[in-house]
Every structure is written in C-alpha cells, then in structure tokens.
Protein backbone atom coordinates (compact mmCIF):
# COMPACT_ATOMS: atom_id res chain seq x y z
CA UNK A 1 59.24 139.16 117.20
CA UNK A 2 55.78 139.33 118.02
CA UNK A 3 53.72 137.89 121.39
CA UNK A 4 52.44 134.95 121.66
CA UNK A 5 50.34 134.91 125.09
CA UNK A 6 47.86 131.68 126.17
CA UNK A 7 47.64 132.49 129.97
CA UNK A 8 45.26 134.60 131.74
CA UNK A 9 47.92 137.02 133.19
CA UNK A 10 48.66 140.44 131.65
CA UNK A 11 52.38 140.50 129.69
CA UNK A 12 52.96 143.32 132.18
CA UNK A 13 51.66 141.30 135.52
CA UNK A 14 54.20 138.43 134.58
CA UNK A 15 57.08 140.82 134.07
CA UNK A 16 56.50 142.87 136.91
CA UNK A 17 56.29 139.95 139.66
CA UNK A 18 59.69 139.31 141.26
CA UNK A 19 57.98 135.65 142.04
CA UNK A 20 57.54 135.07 138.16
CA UNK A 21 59.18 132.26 136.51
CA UNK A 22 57.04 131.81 133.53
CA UNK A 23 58.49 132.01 130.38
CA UNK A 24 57.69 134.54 127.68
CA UNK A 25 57.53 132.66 124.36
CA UNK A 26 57.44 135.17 121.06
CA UNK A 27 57.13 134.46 117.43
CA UNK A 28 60.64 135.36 115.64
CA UNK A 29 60.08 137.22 112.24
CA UNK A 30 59.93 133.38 110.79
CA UNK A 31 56.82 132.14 112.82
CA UNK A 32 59.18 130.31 115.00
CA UNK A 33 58.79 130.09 118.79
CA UNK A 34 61.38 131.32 121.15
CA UNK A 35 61.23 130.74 124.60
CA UNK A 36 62.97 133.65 126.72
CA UNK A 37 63.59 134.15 130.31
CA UNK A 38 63.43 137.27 132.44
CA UNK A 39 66.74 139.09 133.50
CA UNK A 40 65.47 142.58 134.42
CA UNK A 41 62.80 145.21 133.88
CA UNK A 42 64.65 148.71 133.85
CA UNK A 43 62.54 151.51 134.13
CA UNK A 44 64.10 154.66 131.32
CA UNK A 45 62.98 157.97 130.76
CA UNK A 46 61.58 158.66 127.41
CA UNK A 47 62.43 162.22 126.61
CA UNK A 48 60.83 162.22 123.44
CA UNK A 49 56.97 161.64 125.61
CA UNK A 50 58.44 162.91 128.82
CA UNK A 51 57.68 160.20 130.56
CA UNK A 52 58.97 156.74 131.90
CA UNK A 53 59.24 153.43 129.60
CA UNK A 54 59.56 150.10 130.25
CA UNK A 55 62.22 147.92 129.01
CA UNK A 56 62.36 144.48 129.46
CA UNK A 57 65.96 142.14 129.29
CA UNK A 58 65.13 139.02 127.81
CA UNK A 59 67.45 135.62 127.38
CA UNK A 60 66.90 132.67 125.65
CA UNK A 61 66.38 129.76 127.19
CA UNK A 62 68.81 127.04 125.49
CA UNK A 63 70.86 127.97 122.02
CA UNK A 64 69.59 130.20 120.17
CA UNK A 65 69.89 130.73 115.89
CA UNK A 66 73.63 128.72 116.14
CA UNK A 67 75.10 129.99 119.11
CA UNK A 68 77.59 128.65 121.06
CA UNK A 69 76.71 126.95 124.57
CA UNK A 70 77.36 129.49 127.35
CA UNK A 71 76.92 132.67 124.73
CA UNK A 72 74.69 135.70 126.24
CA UNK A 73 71.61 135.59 123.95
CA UNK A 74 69.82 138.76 125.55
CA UNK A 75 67.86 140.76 123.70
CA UNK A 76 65.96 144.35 124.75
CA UNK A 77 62.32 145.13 124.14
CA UNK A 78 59.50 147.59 124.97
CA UNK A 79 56.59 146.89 126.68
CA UNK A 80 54.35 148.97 124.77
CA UNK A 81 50.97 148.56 123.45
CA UNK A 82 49.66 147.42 119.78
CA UNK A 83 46.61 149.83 118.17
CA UNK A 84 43.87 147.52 119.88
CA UNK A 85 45.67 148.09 123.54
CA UNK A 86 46.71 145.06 124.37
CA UNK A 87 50.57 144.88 125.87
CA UNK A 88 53.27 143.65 123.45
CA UNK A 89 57.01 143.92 123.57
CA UNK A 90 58.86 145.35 121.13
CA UNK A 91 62.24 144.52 119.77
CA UNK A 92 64.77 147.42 120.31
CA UNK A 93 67.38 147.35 117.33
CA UNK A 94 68.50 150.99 118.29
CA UNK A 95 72.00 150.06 119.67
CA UNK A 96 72.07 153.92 121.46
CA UNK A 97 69.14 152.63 122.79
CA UNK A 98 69.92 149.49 123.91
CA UNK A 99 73.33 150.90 125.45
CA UNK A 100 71.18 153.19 127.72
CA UNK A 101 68.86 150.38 128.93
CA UNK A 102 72.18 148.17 130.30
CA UNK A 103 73.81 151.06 131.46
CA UNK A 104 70.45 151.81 133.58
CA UNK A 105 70.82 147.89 134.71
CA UNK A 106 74.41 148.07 135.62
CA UNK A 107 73.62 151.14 137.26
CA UNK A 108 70.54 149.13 139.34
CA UNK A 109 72.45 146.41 140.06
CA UNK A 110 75.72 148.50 141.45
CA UNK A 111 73.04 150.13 143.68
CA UNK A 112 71.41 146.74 144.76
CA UNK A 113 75.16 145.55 145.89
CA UNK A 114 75.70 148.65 148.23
C-alpha cells in the first residue's frame, strides 16, 4: 500500500497528535483506496540502525477485502521515508516483526492502566 496524502499536514504530524482524527487513506497494491484509522504509534528499537523506529497500528474503517463485521482488520507499517524524503508508511509483512510491535503496545497499554 502506498500514501495517498491531499492535506497540508506532514504523515508524521497527523500520527503523532493525540487530538488527530483524520483518516489515513492508502492505495492497496490494486489502486484501490482504503481508509484506516489510528490505534497506536509504538516507538521500537531498530537494532539493525541502532536507533528507534516508528510503527504505526492501523484499522480499517468499515469491512475490509470480505471480512466479517466486528473482525480486527489492523495492519502494521513503518513510517519511513521514500528516496525523495517525503514520509510514507510501509507495510510490515514480517510476522517476527509485527509480533514485537503488539507486544511493545500491550506492553504500553499495561503501563498506561497502572
């Protein structure tokens, strides 16, 4: 899925306001829209650049490629940047990957609820 950005906000300023409740609409590998909601940004240490990464937790809003009503349609990217510098996210398919960034939410939330 690629971006798809008309507003004058930076991908990055949207995600990172706790006030946001824009949308983020990306292009699926068909040229179709979806239209995602935020559930978290989790912060994860890359150990590879030694340094942190941002992940982003993304639902769709409605059904979502024949899912059932109530299903959890989340999905993990990276906000990264393309070659011209401009912020994109980045599907992660790396199911270690994406096992680190909800254990990293759980472990957010837990902390939240203390």
């Amino acid at each position: 899925m690629s971006e798809e950005k008309t507003i004058n906000r930076s991908l990055s300023d949207i995600l990172l306001d706790p006030d946001s409740k824009e949308p983020i609409t990306l292009k699926n590998e068909n040229g179709l829209s979806v239209v995602f909601e935020q559930v978290a940004v989790i912060p994860l240490y890359d150990n590879d650049i030694e340094e942190d990464r941002l992940f982003v937790m993304l639902k769709t809003k409605g059904e979502f490629c024949g899912s059932t009503p109530g299903e959890w349609n989340g999905f993990v990217f990276l906000l990264d940047s393309d070659e011209s510098g401009q912020e994109v996210l980045k599907l992660i398919q790396n199911q270690k990957l994406i096992d680190r960034v909800y254990e990293k939410f759980e472990e957010l939330v837990n902390t939240s609820k203390a």
